[in-house]
C-alpha atoms as a PDB file:
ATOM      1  CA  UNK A   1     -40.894 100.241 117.565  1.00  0.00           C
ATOM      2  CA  UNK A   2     -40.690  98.191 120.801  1.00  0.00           C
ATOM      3  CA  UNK A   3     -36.493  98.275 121.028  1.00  0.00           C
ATOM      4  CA  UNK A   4     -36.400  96.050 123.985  1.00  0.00           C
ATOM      5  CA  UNK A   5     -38.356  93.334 121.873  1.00  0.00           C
ATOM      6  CA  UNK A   6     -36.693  94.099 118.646  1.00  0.00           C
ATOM      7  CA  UNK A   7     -33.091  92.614 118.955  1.00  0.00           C
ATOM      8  CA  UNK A   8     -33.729  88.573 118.455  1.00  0.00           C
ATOM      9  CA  UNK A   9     -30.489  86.167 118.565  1.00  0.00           C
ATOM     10  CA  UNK A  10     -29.839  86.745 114.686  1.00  0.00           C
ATOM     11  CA  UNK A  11     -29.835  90.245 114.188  1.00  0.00           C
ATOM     12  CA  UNK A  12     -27.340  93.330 114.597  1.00  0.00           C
ATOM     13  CA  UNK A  13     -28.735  96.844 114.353  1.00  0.00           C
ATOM     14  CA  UNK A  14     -26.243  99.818 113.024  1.00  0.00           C
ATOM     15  CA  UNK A  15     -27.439 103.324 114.586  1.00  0.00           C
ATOM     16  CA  UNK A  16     -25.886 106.062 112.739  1.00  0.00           C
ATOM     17  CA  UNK A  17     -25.653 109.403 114.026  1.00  0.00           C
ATOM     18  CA  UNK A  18     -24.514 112.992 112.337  1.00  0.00           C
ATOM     19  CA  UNK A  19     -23.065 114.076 115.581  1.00  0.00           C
ATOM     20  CA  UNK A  20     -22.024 118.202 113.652  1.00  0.00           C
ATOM     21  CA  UNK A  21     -25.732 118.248 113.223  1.00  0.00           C
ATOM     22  CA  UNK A  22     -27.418 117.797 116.571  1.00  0.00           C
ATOM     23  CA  UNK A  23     -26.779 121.618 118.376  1.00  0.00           C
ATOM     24  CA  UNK A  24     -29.978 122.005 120.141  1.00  0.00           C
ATOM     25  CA  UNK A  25     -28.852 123.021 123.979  1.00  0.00           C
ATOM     26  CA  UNK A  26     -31.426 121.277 125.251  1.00  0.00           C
ATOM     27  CA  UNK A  27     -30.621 118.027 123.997  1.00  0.00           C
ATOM     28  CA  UNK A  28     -26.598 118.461 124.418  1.00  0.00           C
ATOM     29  CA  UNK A  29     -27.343 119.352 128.274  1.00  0.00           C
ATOM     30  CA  UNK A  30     -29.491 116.350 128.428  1.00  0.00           C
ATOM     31  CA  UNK A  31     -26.383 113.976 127.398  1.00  0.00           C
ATOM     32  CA  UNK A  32     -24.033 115.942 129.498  1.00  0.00           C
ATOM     33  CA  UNK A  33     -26.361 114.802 132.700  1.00  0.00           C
ATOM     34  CA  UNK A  34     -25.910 111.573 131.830  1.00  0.00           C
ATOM     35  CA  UNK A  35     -22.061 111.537 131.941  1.00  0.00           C
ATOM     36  CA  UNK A  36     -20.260 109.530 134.740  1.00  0.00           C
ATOM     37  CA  UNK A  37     -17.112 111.903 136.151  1.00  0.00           C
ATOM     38  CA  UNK A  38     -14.540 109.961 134.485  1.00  0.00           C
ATOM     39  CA  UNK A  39     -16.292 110.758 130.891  1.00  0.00           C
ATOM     40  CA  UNK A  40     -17.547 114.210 132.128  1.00  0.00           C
ATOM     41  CA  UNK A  41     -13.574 114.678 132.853  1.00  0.00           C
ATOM     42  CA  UNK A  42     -12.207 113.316 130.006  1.00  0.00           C
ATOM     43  CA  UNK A  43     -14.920 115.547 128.283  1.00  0.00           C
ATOM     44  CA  UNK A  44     -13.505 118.542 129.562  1.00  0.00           C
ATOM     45  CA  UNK A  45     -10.129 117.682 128.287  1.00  0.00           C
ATOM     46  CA  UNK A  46     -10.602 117.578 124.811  1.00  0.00           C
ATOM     47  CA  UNK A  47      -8.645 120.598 123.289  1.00  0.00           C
ATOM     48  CA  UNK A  48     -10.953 121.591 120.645  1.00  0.00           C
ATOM     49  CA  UNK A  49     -14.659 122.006 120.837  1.00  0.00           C
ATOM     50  CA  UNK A  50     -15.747 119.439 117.874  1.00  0.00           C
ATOM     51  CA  UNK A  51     -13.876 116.912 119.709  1.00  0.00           C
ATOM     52  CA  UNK A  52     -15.317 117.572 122.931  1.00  0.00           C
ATOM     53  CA  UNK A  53     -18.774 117.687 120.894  1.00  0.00           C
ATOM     54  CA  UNK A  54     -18.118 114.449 119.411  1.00  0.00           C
ATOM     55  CA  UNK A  55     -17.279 112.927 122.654  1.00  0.00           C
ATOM     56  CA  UNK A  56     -20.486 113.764 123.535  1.00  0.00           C
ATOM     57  CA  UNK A  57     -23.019 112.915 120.797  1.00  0.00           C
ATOM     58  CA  UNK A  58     -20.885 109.528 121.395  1.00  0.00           C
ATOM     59  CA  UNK A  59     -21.535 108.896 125.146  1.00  0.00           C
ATOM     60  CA  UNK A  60     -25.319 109.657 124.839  1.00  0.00           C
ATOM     61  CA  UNK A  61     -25.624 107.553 121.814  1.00  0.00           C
ATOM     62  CA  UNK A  62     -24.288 104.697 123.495  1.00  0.00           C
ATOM     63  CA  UNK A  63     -26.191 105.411 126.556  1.00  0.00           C
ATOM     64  CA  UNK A  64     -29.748 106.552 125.476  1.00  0.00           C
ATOM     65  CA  UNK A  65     -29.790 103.265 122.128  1.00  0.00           C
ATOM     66  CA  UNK A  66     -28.741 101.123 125.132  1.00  0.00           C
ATOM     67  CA  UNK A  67     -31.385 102.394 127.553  1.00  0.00           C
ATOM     68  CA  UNK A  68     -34.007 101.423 124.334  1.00  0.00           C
ATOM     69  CA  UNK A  69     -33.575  97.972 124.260  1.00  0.00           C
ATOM     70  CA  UNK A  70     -33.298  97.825 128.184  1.00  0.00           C
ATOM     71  CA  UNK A  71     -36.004 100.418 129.129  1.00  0.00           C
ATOM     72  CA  UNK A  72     -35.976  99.531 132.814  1.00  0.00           C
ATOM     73  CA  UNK A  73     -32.210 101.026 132.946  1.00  0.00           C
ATOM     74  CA  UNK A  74     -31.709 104.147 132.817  1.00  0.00           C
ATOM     75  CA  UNK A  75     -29.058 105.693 130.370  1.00  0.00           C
ATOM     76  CA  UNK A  76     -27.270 107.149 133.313  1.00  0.00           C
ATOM     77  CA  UNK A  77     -27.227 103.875 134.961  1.00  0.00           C
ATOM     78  CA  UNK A  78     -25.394 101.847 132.253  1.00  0.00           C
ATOM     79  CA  UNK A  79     -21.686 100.996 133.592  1.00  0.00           C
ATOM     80  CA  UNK A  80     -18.844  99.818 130.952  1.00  0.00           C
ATOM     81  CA  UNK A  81     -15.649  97.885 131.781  1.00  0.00           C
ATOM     82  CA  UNK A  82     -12.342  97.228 129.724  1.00  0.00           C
ATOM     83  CA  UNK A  83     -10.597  94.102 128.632  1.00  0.00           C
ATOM     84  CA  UNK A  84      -7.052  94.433 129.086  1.00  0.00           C
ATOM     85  CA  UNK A  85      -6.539  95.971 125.164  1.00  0.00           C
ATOM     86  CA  UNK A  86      -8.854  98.398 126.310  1.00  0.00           C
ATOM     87  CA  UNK A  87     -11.933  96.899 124.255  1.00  0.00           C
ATOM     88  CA  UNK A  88     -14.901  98.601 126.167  1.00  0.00           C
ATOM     89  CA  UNK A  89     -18.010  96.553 127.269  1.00  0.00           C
ATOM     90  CA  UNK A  90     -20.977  95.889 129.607  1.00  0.00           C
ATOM     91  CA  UNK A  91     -20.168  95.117 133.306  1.00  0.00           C
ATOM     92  CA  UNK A  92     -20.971  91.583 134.864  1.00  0.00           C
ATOM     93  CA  UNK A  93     -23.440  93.128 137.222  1.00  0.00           C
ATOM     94  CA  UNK A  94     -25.854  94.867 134.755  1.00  0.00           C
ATOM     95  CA  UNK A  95     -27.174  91.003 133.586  1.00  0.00           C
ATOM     96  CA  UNK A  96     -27.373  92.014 130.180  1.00  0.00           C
ATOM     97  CA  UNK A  97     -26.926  89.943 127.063  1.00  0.00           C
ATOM     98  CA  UNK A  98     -26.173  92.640 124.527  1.00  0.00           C
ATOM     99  CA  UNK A  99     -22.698  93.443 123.102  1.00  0.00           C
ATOM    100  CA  UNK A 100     -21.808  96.733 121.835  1.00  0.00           C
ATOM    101  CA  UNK A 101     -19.307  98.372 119.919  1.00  0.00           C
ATOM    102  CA  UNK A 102     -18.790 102.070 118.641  1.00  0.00           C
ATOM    103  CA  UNK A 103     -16.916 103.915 115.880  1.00  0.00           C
ATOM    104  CA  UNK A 104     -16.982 107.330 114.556  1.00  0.00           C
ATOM    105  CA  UNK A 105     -14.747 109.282 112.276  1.00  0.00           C
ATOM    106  CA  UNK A 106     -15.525 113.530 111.083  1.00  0.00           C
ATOM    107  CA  UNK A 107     -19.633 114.063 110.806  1.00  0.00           C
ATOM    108  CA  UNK A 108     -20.525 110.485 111.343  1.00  0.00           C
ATOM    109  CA  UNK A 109     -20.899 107.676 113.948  1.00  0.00           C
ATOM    110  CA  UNK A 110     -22.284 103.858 114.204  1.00  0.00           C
ATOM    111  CA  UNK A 111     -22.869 102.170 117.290  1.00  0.00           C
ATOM    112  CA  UNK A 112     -23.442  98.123 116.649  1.00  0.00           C
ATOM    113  CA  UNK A 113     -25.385  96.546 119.068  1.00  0.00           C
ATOM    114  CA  UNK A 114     -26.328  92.839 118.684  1.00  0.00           C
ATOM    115  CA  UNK A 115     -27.112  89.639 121.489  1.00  0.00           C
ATOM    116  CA  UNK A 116     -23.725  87.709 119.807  1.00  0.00           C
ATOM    117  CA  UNK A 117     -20.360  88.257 121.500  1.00  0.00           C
ATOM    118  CA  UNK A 118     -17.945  91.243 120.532  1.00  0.00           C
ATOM    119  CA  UNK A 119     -19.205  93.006 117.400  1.00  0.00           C
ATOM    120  CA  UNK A 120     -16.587  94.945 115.502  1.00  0.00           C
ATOM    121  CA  UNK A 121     -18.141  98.266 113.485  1.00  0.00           C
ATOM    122  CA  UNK A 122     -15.645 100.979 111.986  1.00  0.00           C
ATOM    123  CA  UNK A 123     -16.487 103.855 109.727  1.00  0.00           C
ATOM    124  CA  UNK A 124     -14.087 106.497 108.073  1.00  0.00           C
ATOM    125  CA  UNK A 125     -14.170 109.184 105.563  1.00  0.00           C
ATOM    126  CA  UNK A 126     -13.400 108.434 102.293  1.00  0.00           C
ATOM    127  CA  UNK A 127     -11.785 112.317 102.400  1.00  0.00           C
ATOM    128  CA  UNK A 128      -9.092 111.706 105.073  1.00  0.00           C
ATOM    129  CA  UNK A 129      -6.360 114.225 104.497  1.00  0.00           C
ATOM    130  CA  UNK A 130      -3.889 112.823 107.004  1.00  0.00           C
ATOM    131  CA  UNK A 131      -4.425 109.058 105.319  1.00  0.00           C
ATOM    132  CA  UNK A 132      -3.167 108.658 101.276  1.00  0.00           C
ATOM    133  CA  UNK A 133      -4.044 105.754  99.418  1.00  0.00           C
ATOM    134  CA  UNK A 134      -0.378 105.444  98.076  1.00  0.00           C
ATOM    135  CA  UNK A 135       0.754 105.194 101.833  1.00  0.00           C
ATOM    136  CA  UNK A 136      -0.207 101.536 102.199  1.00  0.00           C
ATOM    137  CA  UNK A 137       2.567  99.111 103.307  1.00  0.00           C
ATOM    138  CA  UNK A 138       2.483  99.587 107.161  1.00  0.00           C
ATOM    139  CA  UNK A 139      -1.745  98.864 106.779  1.00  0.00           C
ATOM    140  CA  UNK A 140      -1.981  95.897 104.720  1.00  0.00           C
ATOM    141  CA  UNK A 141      -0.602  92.645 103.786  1.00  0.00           C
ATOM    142  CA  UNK A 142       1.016  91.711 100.730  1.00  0.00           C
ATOM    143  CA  UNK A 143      -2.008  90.375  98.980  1.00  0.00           C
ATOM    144  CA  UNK A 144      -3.886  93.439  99.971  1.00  0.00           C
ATOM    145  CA  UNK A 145      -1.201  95.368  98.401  1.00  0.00           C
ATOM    146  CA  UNK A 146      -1.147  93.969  94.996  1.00  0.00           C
ATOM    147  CA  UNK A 147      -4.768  93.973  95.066  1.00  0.00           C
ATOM    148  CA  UNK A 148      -5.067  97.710  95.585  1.00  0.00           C
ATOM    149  CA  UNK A 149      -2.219  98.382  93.180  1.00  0.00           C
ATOM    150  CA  UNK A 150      -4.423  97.021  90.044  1.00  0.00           C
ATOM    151  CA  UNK A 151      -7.119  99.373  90.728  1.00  0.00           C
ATOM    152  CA  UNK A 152      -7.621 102.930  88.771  1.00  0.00           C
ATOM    153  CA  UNK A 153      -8.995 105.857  91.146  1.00  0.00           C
ATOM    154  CA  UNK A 154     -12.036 106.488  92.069  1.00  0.00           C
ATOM    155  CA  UNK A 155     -12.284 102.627  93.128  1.00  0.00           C
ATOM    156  CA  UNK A 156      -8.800 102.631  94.494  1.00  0.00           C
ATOM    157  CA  UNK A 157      -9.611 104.976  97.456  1.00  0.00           C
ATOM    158  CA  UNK A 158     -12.787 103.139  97.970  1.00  0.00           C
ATOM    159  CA  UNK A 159     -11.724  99.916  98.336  1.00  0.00           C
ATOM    160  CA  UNK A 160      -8.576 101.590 100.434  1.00  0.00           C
ATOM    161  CA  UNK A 161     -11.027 102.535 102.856  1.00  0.00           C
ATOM    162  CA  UNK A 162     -13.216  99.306 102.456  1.00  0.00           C
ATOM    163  CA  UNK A 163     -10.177  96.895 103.915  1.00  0.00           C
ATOM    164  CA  UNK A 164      -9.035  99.637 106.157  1.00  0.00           C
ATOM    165  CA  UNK A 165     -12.536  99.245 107.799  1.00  0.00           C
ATOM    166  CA  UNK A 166     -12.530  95.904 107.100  1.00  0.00           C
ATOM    167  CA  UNK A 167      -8.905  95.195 109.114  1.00  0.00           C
ATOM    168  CA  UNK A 168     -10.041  97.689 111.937  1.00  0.00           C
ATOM    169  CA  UNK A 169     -13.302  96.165 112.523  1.00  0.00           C
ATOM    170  CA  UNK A 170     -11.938  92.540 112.701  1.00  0.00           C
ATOM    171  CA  UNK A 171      -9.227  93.922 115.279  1.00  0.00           C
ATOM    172  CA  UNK A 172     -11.997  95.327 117.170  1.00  0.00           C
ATOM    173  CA  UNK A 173     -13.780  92.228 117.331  1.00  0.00           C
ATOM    174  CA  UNK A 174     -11.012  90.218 118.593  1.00  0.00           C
ATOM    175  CA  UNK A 175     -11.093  92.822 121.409  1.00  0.00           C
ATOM    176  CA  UNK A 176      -7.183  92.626 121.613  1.00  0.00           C
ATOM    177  CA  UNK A 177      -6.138  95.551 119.070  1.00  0.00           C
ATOM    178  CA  UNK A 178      -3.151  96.461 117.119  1.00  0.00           C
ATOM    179  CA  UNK A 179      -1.818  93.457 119.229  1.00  0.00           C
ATOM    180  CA  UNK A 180      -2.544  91.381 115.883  1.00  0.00           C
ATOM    181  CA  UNK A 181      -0.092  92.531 113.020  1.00  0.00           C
ATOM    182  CA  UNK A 182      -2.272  94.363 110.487  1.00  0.00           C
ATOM    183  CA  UNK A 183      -0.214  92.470 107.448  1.00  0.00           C
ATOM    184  CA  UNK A 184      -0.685  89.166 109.633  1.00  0.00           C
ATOM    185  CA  UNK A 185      -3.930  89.078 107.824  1.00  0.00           C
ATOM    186  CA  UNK A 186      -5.850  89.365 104.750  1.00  0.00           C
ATOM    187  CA  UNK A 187      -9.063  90.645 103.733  1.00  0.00           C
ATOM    188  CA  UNK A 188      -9.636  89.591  99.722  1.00  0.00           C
ATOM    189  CA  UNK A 189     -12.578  90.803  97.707  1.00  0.00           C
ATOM    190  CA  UNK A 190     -12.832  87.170  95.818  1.00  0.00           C
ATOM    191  CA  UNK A 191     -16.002  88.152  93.532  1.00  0.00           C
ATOM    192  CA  UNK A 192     -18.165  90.859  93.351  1.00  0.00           C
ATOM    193  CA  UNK A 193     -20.134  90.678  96.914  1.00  0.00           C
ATOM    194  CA  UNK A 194     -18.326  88.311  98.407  1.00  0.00           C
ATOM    195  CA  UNK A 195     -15.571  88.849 100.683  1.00  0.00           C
ATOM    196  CA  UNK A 196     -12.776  86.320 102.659  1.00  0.00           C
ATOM    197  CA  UNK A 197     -10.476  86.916 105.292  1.00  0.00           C
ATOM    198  CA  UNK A 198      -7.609  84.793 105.613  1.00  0.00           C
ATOM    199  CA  UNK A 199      -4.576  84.852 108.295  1.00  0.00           C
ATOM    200  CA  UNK A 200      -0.440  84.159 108.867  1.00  0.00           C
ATOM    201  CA  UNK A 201      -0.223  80.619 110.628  1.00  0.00           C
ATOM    202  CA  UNK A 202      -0.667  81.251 114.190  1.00  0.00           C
ATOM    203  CA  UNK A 203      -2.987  84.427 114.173  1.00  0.00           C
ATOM    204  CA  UNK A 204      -6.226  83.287 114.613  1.00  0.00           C
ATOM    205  CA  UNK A 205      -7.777  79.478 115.152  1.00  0.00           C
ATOM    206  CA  UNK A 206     -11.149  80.750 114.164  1.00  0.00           C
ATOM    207  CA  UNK A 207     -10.161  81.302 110.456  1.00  0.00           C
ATOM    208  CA  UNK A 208     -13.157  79.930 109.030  1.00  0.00           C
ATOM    209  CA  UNK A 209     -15.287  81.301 111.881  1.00  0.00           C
ATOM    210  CA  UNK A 210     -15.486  84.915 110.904  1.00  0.00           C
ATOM    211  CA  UNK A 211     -18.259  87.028 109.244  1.00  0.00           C
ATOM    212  CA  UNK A 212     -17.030  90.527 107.432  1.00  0.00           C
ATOM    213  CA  UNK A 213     -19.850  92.560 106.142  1.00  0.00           C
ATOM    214  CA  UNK A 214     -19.310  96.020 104.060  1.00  0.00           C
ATOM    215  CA  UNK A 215     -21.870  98.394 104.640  1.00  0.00           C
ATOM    216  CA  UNK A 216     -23.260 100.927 102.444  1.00  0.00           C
ATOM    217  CA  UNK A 217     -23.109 104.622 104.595  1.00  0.00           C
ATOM    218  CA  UNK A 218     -23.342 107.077 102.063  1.00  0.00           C
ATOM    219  CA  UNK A 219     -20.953 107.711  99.525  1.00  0.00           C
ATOM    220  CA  UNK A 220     -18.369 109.689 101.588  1.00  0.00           C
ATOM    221  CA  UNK A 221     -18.539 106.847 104.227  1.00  0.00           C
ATOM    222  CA  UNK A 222     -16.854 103.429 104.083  1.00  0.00           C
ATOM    223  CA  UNK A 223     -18.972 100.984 107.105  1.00  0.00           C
ATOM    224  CA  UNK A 224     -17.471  97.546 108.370  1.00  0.00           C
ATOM    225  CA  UNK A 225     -18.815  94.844 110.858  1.00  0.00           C
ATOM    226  CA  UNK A 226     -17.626  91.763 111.610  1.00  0.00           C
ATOM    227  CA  UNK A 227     -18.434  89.021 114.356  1.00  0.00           C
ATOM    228  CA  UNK A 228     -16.986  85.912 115.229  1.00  0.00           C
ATOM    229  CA  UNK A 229     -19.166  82.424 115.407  1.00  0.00           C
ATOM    230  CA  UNK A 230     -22.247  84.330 113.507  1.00  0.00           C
ATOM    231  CA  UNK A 231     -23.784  82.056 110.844  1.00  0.00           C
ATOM    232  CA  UNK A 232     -27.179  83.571 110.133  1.00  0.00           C
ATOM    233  CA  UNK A 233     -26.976  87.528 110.934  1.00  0.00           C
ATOM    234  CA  UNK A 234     -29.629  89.875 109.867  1.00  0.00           C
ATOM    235  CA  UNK A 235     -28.384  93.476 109.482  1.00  0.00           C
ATOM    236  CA  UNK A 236     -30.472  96.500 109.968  1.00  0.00           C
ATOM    237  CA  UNK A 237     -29.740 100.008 110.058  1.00  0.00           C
ATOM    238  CA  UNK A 238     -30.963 103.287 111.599  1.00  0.00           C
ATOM    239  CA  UNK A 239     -30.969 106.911 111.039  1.00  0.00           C
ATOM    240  CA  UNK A 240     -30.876 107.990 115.017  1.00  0.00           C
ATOM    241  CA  UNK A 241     -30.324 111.829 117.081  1.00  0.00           C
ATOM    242  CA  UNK A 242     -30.654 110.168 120.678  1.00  0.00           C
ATOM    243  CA  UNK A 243     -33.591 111.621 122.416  1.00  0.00           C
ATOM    244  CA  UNK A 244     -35.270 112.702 119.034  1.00  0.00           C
ATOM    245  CA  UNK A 245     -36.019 109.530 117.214  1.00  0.00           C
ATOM    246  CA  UNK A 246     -34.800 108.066 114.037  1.00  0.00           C
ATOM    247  CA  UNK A 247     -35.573 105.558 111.584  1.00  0.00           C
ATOM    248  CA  UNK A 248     -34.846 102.911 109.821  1.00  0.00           C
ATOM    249  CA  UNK A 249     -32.902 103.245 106.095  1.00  0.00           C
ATOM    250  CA  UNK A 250     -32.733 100.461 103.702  1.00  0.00           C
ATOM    251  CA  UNK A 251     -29.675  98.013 104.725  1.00  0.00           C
ATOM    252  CA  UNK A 252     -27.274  97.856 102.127  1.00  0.00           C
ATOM    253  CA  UNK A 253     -24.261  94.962 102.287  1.00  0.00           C
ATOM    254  CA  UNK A 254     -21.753  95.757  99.897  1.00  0.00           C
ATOM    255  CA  UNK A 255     -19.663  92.288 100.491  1.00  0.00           C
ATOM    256  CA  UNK A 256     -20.031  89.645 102.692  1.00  0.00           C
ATOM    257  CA  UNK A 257     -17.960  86.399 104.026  1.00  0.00           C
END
């Protein structure tokens, strides 16, 4: 594939990545070259290895998938800049229209990349032990709530991990964080496929602006994009180790808006 022409207007590509599962040396030394000091330091301060591992996998997947679609920059070269929430992002000076945003929770990543504004992308385990399905009032709004109260396990925990996706990659878009209440807002499941986000008066004036997808990631995984101002999106996704190629899996939307 020609990356560099393969991102028109319309479209967002999803890279995944099974960071546990890429230990050749040779390819982990060739993404620790490519860290700037500030991420080789912050690197080396990671406690425990599979953090420091993931930090990695992370930095050279953002890097190298970047460097695809911009060939004539090198994945060392790229420089990122934060938005006072912290939202990370392409500097002015690199005269790039692509948008970016990354997630990754244990054994998986996704990096979104697309040429519209401020993607959103989250993933989680469906497995969290630290996270309970019962635990939900500081998370969700009332309507969220009652919505997961009516549901029988195993679709309870799924659909728990559906709007927790769902909330976290609409914050993420917004680029301004827990800043926004998380029970400010609603995410509803209105028929089977389609989905609706709705907010407290005051939130947000793009209410009827926003696109939420749900993304099939495998059935441990629960995937969530959203994008502000996108009418006509095309979704693919990608099976990706940087430096060793990948390819592309069958796109699977769950729900839309």
């Amino acid at each position: 594939m020609a990356w560099c022409e393969a991102l028109p207007p319309g479209d967002v590509h999803l890279h995944l990545v099974d960071d546990t599962a890429i230990v050749a040396p040779e390819l982990l030394a060739r993404y620790a070259a490519w860290l700037n000091p500030e991420e080789a330091a912050r690197h080396q301060q990671f406690r425990f290895a599979r953090h420091r591992h993931q930090f990695l996998v992370a930095r050279a997947l953002v890097r190298e998938t970047l460097s695809l679609y911009c060939p004539w920059i090198a994945p060392a070269e790229w420089c990122f800049a934060f938005n006072a929430y912290g939202r990370p992002g392409l500097r002015a000076s690199l005269a790039c229209d692509m948008d970016f945003n990354l997630s990754h929770t244990d054994g998986r990543m996704v990096l979104a990349i697309c040429r519209a504004p401020s993607p959103g992308v989250d993933i989680e385990r469906l497995d969290r032990p630290e996270i309970a399905p019962d635990d939900i009032t500081p998370f969700f709004s009332a309507g969220e709530e009652a919505s997961l109260r009516g549901l029988a396990e195993p679709l309870r925990r799924r659909r728990f991990y559906e709007l927790w996706t769902l909330k976290e990659a609409y914050l993420k878009a917004c680029g301004r964080g827990l800043s926004i209440p998380l029970r400010d807002f609603t995410i509803g499941f209105t028929a089977p496929g389609a989905l609706s986000i709705t907010f407290a008066d005051g939130v947000d004036d793009r209410a009827g602006r926003w696109r939420l997808w749900s993304v099939w990631a495998g059935a441990g995984y629960a995937l969530s994009l959203a994008l502000a101002d996108a009418p006509a999106q095309r979704l693919r996704l990608f099976q990706r180790v940087p430096l060793a190629g990948g390819r592309e899996l069958a796109c699977r939307i769950l729900g839309q808006t």
